[in-house]
Protein backbone atom coordinates (compact mmCIF):
# COMPACT_ATOMS: atom_id res chain seq x y z
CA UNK A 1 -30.29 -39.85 -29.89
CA UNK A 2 -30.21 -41.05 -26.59
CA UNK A 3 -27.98 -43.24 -24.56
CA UNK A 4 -25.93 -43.99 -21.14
CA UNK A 5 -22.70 -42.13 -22.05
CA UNK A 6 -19.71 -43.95 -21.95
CA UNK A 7 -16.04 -43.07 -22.94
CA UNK A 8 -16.20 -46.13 -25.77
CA UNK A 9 -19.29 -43.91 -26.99
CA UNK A 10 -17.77 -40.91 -27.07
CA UNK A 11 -14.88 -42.46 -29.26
CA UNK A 12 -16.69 -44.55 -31.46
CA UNK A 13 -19.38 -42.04 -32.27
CA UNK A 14 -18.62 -40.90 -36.06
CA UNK A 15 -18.82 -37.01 -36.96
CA UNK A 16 -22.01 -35.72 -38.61
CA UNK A 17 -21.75 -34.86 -42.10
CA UNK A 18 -22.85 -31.20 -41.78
CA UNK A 19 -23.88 -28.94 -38.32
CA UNK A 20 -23.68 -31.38 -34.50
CA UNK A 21 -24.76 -34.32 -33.46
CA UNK A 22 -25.93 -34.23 -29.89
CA UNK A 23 -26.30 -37.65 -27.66
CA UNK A 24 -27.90 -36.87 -24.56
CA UNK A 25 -26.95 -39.42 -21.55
CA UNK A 26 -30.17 -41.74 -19.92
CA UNK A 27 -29.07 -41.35 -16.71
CA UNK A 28 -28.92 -37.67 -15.87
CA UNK A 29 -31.56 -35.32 -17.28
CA UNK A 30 -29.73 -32.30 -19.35
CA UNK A 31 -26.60 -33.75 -19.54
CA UNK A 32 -25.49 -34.39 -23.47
CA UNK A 33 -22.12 -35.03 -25.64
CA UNK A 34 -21.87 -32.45 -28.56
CA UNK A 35 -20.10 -33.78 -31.69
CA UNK A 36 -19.07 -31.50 -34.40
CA UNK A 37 -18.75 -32.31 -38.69
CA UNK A 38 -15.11 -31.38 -37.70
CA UNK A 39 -14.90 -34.45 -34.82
CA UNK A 40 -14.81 -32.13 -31.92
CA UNK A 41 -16.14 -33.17 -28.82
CA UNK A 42 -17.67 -31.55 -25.61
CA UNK A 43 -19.74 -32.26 -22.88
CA UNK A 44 -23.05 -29.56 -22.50
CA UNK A 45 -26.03 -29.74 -19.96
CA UNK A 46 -29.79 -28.72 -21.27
CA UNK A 47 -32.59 -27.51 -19.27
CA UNK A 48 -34.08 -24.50 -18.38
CA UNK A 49 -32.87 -21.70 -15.84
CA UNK A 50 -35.00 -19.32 -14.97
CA UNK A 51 -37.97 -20.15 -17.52
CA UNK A 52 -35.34 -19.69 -20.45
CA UNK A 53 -33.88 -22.91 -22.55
CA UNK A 54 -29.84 -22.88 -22.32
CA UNK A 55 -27.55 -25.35 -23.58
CA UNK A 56 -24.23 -24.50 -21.15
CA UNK A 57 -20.85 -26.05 -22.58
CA UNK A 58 -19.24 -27.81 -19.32
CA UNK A 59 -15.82 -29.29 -21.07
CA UNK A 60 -14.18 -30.68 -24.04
CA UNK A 61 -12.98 -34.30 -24.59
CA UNK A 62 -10.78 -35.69 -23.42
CA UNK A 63 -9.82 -32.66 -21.00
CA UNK A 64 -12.55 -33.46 -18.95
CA UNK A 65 -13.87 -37.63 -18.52
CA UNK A 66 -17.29 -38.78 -18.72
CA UNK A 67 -17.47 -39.58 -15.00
CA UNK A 68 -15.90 -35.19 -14.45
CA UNK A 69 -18.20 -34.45 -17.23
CA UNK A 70 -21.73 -35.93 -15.69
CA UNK A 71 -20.84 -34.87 -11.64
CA UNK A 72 -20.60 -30.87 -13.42
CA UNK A 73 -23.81 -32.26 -15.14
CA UNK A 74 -25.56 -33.27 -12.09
CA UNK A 75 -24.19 -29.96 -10.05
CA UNK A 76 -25.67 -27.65 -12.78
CA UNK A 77 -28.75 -29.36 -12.06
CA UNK A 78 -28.81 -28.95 -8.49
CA UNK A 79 -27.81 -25.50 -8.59
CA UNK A 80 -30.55 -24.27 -11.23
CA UNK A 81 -33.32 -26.28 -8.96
CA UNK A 82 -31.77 -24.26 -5.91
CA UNK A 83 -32.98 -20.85 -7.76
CA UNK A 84 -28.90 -20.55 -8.99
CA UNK A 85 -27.80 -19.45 -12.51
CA UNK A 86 -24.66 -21.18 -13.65
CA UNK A 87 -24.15 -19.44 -16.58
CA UNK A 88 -24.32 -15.48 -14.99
CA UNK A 89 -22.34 -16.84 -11.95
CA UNK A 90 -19.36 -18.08 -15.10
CA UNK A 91 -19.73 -14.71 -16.15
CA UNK A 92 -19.28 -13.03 -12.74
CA UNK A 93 -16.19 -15.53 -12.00
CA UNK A 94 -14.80 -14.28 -15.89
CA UNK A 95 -15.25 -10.11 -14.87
CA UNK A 96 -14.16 -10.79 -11.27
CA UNK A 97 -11.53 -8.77 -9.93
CA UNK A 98 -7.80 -9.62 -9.79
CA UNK A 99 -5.13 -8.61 -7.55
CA UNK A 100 -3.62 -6.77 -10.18
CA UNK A 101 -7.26 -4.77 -10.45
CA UNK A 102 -7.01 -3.98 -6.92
CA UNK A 103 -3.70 -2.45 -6.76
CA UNK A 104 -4.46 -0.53 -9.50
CA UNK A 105 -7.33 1.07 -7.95
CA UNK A 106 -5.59 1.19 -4.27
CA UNK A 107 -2.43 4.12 -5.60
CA UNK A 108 -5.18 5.70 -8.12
CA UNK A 109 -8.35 6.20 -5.61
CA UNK A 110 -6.73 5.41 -2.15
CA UNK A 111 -3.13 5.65 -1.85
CA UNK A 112 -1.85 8.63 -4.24
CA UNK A 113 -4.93 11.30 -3.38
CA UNK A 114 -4.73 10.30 0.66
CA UNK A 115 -0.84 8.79 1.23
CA UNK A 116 2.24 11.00 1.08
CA UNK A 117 4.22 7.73 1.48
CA UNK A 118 1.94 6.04 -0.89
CA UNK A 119 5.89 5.10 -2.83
CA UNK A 120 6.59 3.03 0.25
CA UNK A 121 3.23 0.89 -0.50
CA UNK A 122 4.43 0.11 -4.03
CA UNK A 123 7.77 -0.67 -2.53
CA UNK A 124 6.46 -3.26 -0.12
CA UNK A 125 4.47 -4.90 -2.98
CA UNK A 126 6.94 -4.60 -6.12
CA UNK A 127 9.45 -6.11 -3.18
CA UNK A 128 7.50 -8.53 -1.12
CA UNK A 129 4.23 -10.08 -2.71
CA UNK A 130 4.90 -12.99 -5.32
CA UNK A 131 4.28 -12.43 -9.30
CA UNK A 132 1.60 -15.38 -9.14
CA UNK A 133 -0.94 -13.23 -6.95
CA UNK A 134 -0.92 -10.59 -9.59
CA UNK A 135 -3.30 -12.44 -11.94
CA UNK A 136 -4.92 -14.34 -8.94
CA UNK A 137 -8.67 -13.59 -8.54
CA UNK A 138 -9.12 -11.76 -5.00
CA UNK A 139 -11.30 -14.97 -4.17
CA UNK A 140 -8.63 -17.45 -4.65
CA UNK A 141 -6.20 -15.61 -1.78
CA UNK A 142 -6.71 -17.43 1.44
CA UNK A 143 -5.87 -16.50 4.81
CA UNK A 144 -3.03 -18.88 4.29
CA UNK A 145 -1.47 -17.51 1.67
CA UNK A 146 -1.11 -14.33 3.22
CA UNK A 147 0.18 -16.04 6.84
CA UNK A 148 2.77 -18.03 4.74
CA UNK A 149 3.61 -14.94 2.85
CA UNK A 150 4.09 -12.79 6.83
CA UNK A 151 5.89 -15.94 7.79
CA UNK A 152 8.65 -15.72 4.65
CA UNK A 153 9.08 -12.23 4.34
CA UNK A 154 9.69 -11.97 8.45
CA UNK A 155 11.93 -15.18 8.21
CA UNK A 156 14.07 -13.28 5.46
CA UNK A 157 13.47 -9.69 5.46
CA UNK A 158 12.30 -9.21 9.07
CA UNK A 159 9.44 -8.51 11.28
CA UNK A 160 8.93 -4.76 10.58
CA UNK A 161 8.72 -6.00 6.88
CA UNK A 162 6.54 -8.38 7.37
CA UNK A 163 3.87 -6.47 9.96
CA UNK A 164 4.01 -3.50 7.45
CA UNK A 165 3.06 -5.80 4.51
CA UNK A 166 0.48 -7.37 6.31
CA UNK A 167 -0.91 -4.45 7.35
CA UNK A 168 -1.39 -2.67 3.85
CA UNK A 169 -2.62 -5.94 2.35
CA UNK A 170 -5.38 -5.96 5.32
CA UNK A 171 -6.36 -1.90 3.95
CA UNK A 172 -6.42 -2.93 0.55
CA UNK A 173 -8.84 -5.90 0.94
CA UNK A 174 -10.97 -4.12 3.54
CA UNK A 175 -10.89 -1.36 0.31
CA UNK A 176 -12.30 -4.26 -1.89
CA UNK A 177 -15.06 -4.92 0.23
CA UNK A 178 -15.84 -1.38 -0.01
CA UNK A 179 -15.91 -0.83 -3.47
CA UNK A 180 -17.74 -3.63 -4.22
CA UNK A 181 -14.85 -5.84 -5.71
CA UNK A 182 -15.14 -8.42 -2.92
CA UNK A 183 -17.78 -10.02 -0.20
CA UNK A 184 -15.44 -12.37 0.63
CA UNK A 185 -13.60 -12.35 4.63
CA UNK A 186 -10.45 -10.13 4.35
CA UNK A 187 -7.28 -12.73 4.16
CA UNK A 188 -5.28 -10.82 6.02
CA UNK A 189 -6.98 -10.05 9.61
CA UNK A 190 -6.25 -12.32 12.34
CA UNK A 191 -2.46 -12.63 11.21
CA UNK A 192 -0.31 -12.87 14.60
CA UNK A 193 2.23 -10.16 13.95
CA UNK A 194 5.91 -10.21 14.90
CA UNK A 195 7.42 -8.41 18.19
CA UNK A 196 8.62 -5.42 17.25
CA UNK A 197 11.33 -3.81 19.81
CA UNK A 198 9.98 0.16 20.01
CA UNK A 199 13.04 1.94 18.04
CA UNK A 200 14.44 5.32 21.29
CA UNK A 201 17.18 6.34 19.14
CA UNK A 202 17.76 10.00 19.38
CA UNK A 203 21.09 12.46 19.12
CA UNK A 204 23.13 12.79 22.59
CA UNK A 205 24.36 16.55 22.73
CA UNK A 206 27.84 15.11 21.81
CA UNK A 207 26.25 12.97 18.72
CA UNK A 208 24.08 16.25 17.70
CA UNK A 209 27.70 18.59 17.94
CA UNK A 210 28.87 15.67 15.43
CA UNK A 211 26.06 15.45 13.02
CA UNK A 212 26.01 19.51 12.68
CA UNK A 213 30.07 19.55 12.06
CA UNK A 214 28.85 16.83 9.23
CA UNK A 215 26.27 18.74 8.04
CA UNK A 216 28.77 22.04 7.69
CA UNK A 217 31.05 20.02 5.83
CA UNK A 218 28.64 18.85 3.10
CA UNK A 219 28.76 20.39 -0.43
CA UNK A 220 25.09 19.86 -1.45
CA UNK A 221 23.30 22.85 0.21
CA UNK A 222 20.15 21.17 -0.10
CA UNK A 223 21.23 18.26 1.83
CA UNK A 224 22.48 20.37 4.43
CA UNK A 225 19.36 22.18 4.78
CA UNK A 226 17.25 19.43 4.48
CA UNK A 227 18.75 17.80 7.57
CA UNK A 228 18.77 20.62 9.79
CA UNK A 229 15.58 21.37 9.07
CA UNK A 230 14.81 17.53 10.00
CA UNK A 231 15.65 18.16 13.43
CA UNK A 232 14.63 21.69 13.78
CA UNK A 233 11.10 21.05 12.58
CA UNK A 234 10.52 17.48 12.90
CA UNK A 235 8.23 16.29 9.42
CA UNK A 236 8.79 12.97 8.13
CA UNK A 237 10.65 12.33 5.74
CA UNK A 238 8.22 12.86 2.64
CA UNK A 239 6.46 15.68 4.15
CA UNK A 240 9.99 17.87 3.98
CA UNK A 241 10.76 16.67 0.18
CA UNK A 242 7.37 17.34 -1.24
CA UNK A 243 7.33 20.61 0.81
CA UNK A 244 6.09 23.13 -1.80
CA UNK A 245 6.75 27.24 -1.37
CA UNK A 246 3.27 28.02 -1.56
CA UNK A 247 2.74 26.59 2.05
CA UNK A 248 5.35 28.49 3.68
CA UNK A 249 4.63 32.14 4.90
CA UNK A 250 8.34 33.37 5.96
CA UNK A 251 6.53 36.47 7.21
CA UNK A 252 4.24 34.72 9.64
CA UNK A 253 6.97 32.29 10.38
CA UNK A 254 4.58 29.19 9.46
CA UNK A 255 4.56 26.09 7.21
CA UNK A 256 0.98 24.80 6.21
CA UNK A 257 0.91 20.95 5.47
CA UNK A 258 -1.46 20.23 3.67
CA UNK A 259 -1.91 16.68 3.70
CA UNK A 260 -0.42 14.74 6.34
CA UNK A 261 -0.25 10.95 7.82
CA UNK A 262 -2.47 12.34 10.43
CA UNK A 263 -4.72 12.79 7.61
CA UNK A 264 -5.38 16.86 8.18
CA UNK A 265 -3.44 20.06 7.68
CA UNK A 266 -0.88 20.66 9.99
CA UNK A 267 -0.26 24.39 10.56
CA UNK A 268 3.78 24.60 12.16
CA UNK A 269 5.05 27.25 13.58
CA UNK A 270 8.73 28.04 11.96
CA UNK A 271 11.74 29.23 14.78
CA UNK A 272 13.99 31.93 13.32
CA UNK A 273 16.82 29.54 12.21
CA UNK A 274 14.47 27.00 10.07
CA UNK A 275 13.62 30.54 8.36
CA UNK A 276 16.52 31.48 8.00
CA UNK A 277 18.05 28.17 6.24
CA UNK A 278 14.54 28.35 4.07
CA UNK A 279 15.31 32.02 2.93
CA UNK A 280 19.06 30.86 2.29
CA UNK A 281 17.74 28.72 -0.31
CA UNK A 282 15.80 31.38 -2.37
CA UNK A 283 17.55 32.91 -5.23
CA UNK A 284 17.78 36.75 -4.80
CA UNK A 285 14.93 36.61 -2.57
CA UNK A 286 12.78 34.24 -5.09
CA UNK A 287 12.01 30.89 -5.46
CA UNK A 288 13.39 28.81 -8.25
CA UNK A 289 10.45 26.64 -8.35
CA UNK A 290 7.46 24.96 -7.19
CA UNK A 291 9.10 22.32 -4.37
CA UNK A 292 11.58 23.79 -2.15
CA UNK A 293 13.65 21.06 -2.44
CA UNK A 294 13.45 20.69 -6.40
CA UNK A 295 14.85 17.79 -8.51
CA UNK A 296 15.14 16.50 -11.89
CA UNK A 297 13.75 13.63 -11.15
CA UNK A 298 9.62 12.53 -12.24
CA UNK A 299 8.40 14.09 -8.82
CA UNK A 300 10.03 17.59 -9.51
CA UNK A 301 11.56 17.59 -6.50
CA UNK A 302 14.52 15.56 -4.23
CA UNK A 303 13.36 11.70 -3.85
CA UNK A 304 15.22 9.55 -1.62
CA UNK A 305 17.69 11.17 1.19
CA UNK A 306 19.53 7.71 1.98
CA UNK A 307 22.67 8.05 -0.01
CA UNK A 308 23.24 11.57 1.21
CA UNK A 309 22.32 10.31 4.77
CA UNK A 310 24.88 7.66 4.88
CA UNK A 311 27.11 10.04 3.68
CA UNK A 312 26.42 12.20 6.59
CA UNK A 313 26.12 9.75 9.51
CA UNK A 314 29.46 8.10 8.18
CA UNK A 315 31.37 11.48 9.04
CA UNK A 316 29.41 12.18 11.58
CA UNK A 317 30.65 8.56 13.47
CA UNK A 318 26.68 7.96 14.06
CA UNK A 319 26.42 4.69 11.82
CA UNK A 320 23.09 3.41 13.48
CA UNK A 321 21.10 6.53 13.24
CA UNK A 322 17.99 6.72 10.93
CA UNK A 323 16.71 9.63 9.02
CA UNK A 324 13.56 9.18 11.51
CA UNK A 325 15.66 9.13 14.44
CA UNK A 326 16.36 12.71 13.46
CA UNK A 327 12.45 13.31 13.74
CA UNK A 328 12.44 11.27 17.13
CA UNK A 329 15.21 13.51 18.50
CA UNK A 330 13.46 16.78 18.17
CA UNK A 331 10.77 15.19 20.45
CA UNK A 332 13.03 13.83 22.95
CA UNK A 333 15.06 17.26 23.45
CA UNK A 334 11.62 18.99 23.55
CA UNK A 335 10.97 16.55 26.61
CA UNK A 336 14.28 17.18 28.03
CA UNK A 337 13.41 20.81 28.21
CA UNK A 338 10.59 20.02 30.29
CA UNK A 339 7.45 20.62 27.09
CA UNK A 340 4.43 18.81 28.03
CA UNK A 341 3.71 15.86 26.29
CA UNK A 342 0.49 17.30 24.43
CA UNK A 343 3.07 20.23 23.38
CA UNK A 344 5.54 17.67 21.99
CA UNK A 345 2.39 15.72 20.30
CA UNK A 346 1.34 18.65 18.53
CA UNK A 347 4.46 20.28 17.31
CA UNK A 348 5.20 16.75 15.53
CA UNK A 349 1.18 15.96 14.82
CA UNK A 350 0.58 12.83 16.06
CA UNK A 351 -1.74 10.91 14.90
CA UNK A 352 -2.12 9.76 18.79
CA UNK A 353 -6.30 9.85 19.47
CA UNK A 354 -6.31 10.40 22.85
CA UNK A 355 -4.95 13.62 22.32
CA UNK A 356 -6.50 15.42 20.01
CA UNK A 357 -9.17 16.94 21.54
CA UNK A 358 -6.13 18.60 23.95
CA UNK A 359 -4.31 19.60 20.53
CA UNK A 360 -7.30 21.65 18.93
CA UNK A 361 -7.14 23.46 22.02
CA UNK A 362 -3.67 24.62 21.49
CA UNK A 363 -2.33 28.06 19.98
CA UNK A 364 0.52 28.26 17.74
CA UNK A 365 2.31 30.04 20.60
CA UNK A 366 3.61 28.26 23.14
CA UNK A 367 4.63 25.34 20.04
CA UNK A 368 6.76 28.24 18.81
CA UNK A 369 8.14 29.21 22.06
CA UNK A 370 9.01 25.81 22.45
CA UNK A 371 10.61 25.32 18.51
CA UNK A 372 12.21 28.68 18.92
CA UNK A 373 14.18 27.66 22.65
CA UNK A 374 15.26 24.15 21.56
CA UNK A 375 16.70 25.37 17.95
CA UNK A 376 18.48 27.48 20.03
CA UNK A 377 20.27 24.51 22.11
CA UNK A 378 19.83 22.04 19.20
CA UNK A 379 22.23 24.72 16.69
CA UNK A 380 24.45 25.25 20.39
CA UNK A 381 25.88 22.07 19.78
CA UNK A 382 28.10 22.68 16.63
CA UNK A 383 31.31 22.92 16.76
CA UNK A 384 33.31 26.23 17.21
């Protein structure tokens, strides 16, 4: 049957008895109303894509009007005369990737093999990016929604928050692209990230005399050692907790990292007091297990120094300082000394470019030399 569609029509028209009624619509070729024995009604097109006869659904009544109904006609029709396939391209939008897919596949294939601070990542998002975008297609995130997103989490968190976020969220779609989840523009280049005031916080001498007097006084030998060793040797932070036996030779005097932010093995020379704290923390002479640092906790070994930190810090009268700072001050009294920049670079392996080539041409010695003289003054410091 065949006539101009109309909503009267498709409310007047009386169920078949048995199988569908179909009453296809005199003014654009294809498009039809499908009527069921039970009274259901839904809108289709008919034609042919590709050679092939297809009958694609585009709507039930009354979710979707005659006048809705026959435009989605009339754009099916231009689409299959353009070459297009409506129904595989509903498929494709069906299969295609969420967010939730892609930070799934960012900690298992990107993150966890390649990121030692791949926890801080699922930090940022668990904290910062909103619920919705979990089941969001990766299509459907604008540019927008990821400025609006830098603007709130600056606005209430702050801007190191918010360039950090922005920053992973521009390596995991540039990751989609990659793997073939995405071909659309990545939403987050081109945000305008916040000032950031460069963090110089390092120990004075007098600061350093109060941290170790701190450090003496705390119970947990682990957090003592872990400290020292902070300032001695310089890691960051997850590079000293994960820190397994295996990479240390106490004979040689060197610890092996073998994954690093750099993104290479670091090989560091160890001064004669950071071996000495590491052998203090061997039972008899052996290890007690795999991490030198070990824990109870899902990792195996100690997980976040912050509480014992504060603790520190708080006796030490040095409220402000970071555990990084503790990093940054081994660099600054290695500078002090009179070390050479490149030095400096290598014993804490930055990740600086420009520098590299003078790195690889380094030995271990004069980075031990230098390690070795400023534990010396560093350890001066405490208290007698």
């Amino acid at each position: 049957m065949d006539a101009k569609l109309t909503q009267r029509l498709v409310e007047s028209t009386s169920p078949p008895a048995a199988g569908q009624l179909f009453i296809r619509d005199t003014e654009v070729e294809g498009f039809a109303l499908r009527v069921t024995a039970a009274g259901a009604r839904s809108f289709v097109w008919e034609g042919r894509i590709k050679g092939r006869p297809r009958r694609l659904t585009l709507g039930k009544y009354p979710d979707l009007t005659v006048l809705l109904a026959r435009n989605k006609a009339q754009a099916t029709r231009s689409a299959v005369a353009a070459g297009g396939d409506p129904a595989l391209d509903r498929q494709r939008a069906l299969k295609a990737p969420i967010f939730k897919n892609l930070v799934a596949d960012y900690f298992e294939r990107h993150a966890k093999p390649h990121k030692l601070s791949w926890k801080e990542d699922e930090k940022q998002l668990r904290r910062y990016t909103p619920q919705g975008w979990y089941a969001r297609k990766l299509s459907d995130i604008s540019h927008d929604d990821v400025a609006k997103l830098h603007a709130t989490v600056g606005r209430e968190h702050g801007p190191y928050a918010a360039n950090r976020l922005v920053r992973l969220l521009r390596t995991m779609f540039n990751l989609a692209r990659d793997w073939g989840f995405s071909s659309d523009a990545n939403p987050a280049t081109r945000i305008k990230q916040f000032h950031e005031e460069k963090r110089d916080r390092f120990l004075s001498p007098d600061e350093l005399m109060r941290v170790n007097e701190a450090l003496a006084q705390e119970p947990n030998e682990y957090w003592r050692a872990y400290f020292v060793l902070s300032f001695l040797l310089g890691p960051r932070r997850s590079e000293l907790l994960s820190a397994k036996w295996e990479d240390f030779d106490l004979v040689a005097g060197t610890w092996r990292l073998p994954m690093t932010k750099a993104g290479r093995s670091h090989l560091l020379p160890l001064s004669t007091p950071a071996i000495e704290i590491l052998r203090s923390l061997l039972q008899n002479g052996k290890r007690l297990g795999v991490f030198v640092f070990a824990g109870s906790g899902k990792t195996g070994h100690l997980a976040e120094p912050k509480k014992a930190w504060h603790r520190i810090r708080t006796r030490a009268g040095v409220p402000d300082v970071r555990i990084h700072d503790l990093r940054r001050t081994l660099g600054s009294w290695l500078a002090a000394s009179g070390y050479s920049l490149p030095l400096i670079g290598r014993a804490l392996n930055h990740t600086n470019v420009s520098t590299t080539a003078v790195y690889a041409r380094l030995s271990l010695d004069p980075i031990r030399e230098a390690l070795e003289k400023n534990a010396a003054l560093m350890l001066a410091v405490r208290p007698q």
